[in-house]
Protein backbone atom coordinates (compact mmCIF):
# COMPACT_ATOMS: atom_id res chain seq x y z
CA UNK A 1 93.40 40.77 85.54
CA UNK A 2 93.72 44.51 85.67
CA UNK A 3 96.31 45.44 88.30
CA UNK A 4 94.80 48.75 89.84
CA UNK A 5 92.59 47.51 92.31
CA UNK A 6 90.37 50.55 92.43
CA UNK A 7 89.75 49.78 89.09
CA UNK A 8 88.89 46.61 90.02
CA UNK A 9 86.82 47.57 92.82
CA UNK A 10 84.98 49.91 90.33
CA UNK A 11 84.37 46.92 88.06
CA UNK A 12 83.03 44.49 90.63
CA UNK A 13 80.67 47.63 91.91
CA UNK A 14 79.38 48.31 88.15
CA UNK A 15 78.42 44.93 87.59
CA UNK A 16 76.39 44.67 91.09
CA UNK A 17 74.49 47.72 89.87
CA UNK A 18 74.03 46.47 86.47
CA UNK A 19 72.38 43.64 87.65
CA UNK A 20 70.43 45.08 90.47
CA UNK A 21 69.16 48.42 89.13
CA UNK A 22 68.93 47.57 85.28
CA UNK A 23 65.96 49.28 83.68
CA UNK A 24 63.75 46.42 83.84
CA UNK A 25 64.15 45.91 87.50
CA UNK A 26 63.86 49.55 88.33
CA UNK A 27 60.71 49.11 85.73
CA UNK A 28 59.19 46.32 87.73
CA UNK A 29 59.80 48.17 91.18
CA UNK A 30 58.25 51.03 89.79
CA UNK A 31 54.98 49.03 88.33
CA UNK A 32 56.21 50.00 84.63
CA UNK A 33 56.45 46.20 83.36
CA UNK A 34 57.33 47.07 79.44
CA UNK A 35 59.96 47.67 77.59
CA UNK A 36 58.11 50.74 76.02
CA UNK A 37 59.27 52.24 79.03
CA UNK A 38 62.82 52.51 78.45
CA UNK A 39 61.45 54.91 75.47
CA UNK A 40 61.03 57.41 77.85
CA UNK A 41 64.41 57.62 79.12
CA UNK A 42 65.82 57.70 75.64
CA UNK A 43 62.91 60.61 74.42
CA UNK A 44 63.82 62.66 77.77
CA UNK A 45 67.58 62.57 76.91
CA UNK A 46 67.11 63.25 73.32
CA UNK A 47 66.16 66.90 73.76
CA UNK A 48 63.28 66.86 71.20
CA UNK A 49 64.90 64.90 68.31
CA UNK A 50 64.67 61.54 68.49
CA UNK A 51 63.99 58.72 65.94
CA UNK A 52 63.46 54.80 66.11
CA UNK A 53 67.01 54.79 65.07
CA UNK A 54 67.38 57.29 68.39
CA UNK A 55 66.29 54.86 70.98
CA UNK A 56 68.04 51.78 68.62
CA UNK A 57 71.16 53.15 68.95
CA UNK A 58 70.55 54.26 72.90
CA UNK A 59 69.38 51.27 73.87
CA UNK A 60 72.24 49.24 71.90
CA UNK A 61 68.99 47.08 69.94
CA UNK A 62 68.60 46.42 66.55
CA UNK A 63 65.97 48.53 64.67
CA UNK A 64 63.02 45.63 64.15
CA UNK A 65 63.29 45.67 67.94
CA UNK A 66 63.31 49.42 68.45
CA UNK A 67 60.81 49.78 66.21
CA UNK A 68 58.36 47.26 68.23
CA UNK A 69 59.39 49.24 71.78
CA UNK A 70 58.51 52.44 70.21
CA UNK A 71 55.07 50.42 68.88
CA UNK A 72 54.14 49.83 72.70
CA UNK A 73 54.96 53.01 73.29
CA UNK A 74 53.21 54.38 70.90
CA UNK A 75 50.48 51.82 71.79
CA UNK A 76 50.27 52.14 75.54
CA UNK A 77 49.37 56.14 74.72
CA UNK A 78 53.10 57.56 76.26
CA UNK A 79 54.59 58.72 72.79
CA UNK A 80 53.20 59.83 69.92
CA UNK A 81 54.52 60.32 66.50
CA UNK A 82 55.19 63.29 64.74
CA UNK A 83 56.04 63.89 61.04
CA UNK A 84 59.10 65.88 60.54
CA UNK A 85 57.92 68.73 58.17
CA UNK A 86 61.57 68.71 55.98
CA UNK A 87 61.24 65.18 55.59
CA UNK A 88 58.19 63.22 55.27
CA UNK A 89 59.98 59.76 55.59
CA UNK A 90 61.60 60.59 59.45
CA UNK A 91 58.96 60.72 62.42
CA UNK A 92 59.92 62.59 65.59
CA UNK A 93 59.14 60.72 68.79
CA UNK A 94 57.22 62.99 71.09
CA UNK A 95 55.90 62.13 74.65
CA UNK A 96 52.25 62.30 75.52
CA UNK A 97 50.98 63.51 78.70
CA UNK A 98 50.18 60.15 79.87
CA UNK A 99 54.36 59.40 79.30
CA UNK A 100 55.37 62.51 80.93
CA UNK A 101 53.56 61.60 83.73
CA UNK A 102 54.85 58.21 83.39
CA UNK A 103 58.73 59.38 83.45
CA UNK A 104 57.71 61.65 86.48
CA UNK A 105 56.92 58.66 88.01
CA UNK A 106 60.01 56.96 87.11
CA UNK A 107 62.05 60.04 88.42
CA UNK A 108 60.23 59.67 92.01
CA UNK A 109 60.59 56.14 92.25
CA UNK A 110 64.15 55.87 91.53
CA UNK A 111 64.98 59.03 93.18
CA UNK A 112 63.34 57.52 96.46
CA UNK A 113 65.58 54.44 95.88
CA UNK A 114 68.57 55.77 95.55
CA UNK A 115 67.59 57.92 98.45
CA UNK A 116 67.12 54.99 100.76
CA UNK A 117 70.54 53.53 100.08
CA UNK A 118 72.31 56.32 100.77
CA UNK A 119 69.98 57.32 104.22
CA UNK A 120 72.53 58.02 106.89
CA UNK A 121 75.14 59.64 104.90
CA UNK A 122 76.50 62.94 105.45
CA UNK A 123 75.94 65.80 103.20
CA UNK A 124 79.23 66.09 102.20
CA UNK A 125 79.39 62.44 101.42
CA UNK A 126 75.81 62.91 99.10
CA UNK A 127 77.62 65.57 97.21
CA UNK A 128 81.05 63.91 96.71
CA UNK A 129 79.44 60.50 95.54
CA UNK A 130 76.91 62.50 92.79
CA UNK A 131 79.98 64.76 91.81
CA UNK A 132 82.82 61.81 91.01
CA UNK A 133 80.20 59.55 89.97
CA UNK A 134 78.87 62.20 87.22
CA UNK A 135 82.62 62.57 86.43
CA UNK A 136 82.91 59.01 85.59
CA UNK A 137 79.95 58.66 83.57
CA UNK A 138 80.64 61.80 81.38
CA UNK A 139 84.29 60.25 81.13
CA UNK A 140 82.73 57.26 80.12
CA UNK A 141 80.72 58.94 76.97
CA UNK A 142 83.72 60.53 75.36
């Protein structure tokens, strides 16, 4: 066991939030029942370049399973697929209207969550909490 017990702390709070906001539950909460709607996520954060192999490697799946997310995506009329005009074989992953809308949703929803659990804090509390926990996660991508 890890001696630090902030770090400890930090674990046991991670794992609470893993399994009480994962995508799916947020998803469910938010009426969004597919997983063609963790596509979104992975085509907002991809700033206009992203692939199957994009949201495979985002959403840590292999790429038969990617490519069947990005099918219901694709399906369910939130993404389209555009040809890449350098190379015919790669197809960009755009999102439609209708998935714009959808993420927009998705924002509100979760924003209104998150919202609600911290109701009753302090300004200053608000803005510490965002700030160190934007610290960690960046810390956590390099």
């Amino acid at each position: 066991m890890y001696e630090d017990k902030y770090v400890a702390a930090v674990e046991r709070a991670m794992v609470a939030i893993r399994r009480r906001q994962s995508r799916r539950v947020l998803a469910r909460q938010q009426g969004a029942v597919g997983p063609e709607y963790e596509v979104l996520d992975v085509i907002e954060g991809g700033g206009g370049s992203v692939t199957v192999s994009t949201v495979a490697q985002a959403l840590s799946v292999d790429q038969p399973r990617a490519s069947r997310m990005v099918a219901a995506a694709v399906a369910a009329g939130l993404v389209r697929r555009e040809a890449d005009q350098a190379d015919g074989r790669k197809a960009w992953l755009v999102l439609t209207e209708a998935g714009r809308a959808a993420l927009e949703q998705a924002h509100r929803a979760r924003q209104a969550a998150f919202a609600a659990v911290m109701e009753g804090w302090p300004e200053e509390d608000r803005a510490e909490f965002a700030r160190l926990l934007t610290r960690f996660v960046e810390g956590m991508s390099g």
